[in-house]
N, C-alpha and C. Protein backbone atom coordinates (compact mmCIF):
# COMPACT_ATOMS: atom_id res chain seq x y z
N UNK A 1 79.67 107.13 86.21
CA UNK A 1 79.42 105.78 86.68
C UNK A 1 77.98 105.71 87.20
N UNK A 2 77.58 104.59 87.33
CA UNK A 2 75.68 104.11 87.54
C UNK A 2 75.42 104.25 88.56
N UNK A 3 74.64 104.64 89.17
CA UNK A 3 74.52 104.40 91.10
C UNK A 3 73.69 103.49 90.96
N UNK A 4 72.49 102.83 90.11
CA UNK A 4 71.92 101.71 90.22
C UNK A 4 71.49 101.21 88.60
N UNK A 5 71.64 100.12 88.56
CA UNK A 5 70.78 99.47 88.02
C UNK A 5 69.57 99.21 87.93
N UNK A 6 68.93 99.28 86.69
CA UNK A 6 67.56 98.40 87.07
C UNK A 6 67.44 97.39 85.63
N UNK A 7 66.45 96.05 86.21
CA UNK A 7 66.90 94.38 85.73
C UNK A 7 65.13 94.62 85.40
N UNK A 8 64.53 94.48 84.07
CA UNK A 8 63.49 94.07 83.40
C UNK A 8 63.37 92.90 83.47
N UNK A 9 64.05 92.18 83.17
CA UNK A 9 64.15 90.76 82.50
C UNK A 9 63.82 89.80 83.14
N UNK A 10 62.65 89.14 83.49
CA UNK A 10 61.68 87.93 84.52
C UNK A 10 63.00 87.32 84.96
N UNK A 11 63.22 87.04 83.77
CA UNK A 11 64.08 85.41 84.37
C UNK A 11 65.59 85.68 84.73
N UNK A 12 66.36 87.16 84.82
CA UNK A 12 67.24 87.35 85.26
C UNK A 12 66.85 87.91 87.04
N UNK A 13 65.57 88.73 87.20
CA UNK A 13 65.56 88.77 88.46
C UNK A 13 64.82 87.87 89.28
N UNK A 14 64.63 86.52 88.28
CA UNK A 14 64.30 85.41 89.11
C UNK A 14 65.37 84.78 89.71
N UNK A 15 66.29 84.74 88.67
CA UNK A 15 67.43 83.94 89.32
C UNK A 15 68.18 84.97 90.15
N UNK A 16 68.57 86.14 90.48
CA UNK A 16 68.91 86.66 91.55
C UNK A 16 67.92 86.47 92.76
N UNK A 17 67.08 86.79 92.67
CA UNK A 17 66.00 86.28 93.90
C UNK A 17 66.16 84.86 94.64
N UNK A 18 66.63 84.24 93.55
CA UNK A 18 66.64 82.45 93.81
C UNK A 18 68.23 82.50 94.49
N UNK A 19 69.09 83.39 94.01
CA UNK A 19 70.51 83.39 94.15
C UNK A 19 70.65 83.95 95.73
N UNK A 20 69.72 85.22 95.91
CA UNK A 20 69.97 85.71 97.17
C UNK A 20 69.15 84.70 98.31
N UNK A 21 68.44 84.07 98.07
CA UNK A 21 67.83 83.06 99.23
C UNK A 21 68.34 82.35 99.63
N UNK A 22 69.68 81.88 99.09
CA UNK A 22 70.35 80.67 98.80
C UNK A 22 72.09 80.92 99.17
N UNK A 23 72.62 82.56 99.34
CA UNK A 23 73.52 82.80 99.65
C UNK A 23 73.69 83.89 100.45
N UNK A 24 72.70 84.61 100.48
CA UNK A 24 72.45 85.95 101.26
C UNK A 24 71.62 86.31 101.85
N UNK A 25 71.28 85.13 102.65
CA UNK A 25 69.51 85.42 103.00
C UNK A 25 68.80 86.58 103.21
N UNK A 26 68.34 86.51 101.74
CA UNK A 26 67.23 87.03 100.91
C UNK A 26 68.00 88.55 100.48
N UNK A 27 69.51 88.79 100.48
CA UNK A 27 69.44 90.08 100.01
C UNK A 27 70.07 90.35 98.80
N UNK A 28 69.27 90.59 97.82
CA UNK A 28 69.61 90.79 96.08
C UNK A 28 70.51 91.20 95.77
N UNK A 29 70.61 92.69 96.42
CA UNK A 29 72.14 93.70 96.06
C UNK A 29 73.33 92.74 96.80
N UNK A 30 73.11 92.04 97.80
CA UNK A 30 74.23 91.33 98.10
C UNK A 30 74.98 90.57 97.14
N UNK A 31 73.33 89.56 96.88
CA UNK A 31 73.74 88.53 95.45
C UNK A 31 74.38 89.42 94.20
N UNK A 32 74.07 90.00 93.72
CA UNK A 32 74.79 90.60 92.51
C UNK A 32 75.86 91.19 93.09
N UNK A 33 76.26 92.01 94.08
CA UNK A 33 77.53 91.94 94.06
C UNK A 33 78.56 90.80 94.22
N UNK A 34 78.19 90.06 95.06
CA UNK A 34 79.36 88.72 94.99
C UNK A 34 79.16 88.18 93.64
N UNK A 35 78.22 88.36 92.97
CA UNK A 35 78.69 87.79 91.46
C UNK A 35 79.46 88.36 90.22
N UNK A 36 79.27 90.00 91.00
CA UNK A 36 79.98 90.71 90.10
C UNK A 36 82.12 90.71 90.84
N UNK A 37 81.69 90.46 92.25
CA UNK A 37 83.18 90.25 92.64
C UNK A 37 83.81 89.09 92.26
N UNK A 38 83.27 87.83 91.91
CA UNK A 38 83.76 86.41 91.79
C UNK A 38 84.17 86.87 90.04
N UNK A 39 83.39 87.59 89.47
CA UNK A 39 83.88 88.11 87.98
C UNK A 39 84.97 88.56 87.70
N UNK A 40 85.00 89.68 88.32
CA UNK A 40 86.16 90.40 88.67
C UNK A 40 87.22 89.52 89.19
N UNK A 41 87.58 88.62 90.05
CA UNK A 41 88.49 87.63 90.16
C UNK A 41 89.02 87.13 89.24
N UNK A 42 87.63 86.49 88.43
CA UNK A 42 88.29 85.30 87.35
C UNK A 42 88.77 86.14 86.41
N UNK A 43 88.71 87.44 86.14
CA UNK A 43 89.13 87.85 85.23
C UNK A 43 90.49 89.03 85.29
N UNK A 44 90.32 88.93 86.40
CA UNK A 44 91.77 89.91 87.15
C UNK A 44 92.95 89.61 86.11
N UNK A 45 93.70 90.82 85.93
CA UNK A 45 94.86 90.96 85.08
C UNK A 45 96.02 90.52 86.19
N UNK A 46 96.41 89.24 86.00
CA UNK A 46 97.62 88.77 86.27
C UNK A 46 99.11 88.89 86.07
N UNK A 47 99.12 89.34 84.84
CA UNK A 47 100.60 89.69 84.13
C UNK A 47 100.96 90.90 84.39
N UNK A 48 101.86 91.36 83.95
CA UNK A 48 102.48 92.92 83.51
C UNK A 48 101.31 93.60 83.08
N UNK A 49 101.18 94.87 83.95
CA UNK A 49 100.70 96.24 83.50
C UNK A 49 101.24 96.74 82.25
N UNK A 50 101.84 96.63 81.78
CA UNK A 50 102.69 97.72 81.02
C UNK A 50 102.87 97.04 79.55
N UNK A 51 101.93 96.00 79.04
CA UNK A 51 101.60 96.00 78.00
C UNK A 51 102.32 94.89 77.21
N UNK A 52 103.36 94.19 77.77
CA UNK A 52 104.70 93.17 77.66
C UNK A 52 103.56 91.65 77.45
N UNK A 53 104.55 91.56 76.75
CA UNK A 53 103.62 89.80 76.41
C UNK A 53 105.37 88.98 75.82
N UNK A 54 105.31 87.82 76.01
CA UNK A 54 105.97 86.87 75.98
C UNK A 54 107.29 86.86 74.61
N UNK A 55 108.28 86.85 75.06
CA UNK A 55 109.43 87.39 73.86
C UNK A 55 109.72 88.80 73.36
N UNK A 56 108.89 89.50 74.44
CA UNK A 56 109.26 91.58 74.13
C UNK A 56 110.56 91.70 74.96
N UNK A 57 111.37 90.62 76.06
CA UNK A 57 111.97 91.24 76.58
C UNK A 57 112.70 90.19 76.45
N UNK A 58 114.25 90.67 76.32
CA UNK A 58 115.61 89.98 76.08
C UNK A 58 116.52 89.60 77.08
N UNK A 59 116.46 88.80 77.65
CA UNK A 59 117.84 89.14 79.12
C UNK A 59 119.01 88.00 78.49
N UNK A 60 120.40 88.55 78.69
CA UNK A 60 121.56 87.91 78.36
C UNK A 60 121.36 86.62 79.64
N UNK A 61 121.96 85.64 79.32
CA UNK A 61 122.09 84.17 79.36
C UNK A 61 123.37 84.80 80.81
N UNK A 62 122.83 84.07 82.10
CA UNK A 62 123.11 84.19 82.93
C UNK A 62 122.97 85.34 83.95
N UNK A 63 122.15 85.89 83.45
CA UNK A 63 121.42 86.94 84.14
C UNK A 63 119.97 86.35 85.25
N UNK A 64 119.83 86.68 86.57
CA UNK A 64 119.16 86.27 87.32
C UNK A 64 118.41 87.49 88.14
N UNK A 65 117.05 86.85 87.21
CA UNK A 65 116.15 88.72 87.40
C UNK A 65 115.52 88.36 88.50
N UNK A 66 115.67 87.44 89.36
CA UNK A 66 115.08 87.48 90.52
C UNK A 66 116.22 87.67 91.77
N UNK A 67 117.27 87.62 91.75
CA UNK A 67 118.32 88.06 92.67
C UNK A 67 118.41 89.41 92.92
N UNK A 68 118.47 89.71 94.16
CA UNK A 68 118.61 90.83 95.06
C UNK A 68 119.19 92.43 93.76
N UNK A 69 119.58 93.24 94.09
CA UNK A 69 119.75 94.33 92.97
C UNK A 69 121.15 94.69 94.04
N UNK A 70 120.95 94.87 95.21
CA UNK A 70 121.64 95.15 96.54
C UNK A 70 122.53 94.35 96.69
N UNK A 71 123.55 94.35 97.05
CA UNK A 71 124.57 93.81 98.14
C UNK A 71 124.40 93.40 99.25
N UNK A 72 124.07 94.56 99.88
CA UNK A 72 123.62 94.75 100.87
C UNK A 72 122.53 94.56 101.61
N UNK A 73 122.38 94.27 101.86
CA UNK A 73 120.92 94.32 102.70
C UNK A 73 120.26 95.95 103.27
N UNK A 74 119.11 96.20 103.32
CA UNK A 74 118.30 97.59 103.64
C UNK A 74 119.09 97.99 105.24
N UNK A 75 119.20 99.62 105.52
CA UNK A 75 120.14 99.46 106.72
C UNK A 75 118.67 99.56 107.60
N UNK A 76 117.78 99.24 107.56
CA UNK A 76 116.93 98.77 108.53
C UNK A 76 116.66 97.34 108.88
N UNK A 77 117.10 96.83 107.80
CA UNK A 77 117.42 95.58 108.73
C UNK A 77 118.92 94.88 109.28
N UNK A 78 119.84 95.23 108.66
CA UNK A 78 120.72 95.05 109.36
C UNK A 78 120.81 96.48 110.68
N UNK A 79 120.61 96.96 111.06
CA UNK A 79 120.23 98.38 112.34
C UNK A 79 121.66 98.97 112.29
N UNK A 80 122.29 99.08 110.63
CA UNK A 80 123.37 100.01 111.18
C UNK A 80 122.95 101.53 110.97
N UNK A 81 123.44 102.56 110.71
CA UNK A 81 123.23 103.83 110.85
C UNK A 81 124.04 104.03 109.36
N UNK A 82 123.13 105.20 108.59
CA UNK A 82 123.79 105.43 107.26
C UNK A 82 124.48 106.20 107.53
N UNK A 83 126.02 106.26 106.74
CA UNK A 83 127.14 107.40 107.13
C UNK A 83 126.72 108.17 106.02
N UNK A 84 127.11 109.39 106.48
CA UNK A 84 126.71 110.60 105.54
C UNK A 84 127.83 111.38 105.56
């Protein structure tokens, strides 16, 4: 991985210069990182890890995949003591 960058390009480290005056007073590495974090946002993986996309998975008709798995409730919150 990079420990730094470096930006040739006039008119890209103009507009960071212009960017950090304007949101970070005056500090560059600031500006590029919040632009690289607001990136990273919009582009954040929302769905399933595991590779699943829409109609890979079958559930029988009356099945409710958001209801509890338990009966019971965790015995930390009800404060009974597990018998063993």
């Amino acid at each position: 991985m990079a420990d730094g960058v470096i930006i040739h390009r006039p008119e890209v480290v103009a507009l960071i210069e212009e960017t950090a005056k304007k949101l970070t007073e005056g500090n560059p590495i600031e500006a590029v990182a919040l632009a690289v974090r607001r990136l990273l946002e919009q582009y954040a993986r929302s769905g399933s890890l595991f590779g699943t996309h829409r109609g890979s998975v079958r559930v029988r008709e009356g099945v409710d995949l958001t209801a509890p798995a338990l009966d019971l409730g965790p015995d930390a919150e009800t404060g009974r003591e597990i018998a063993r």
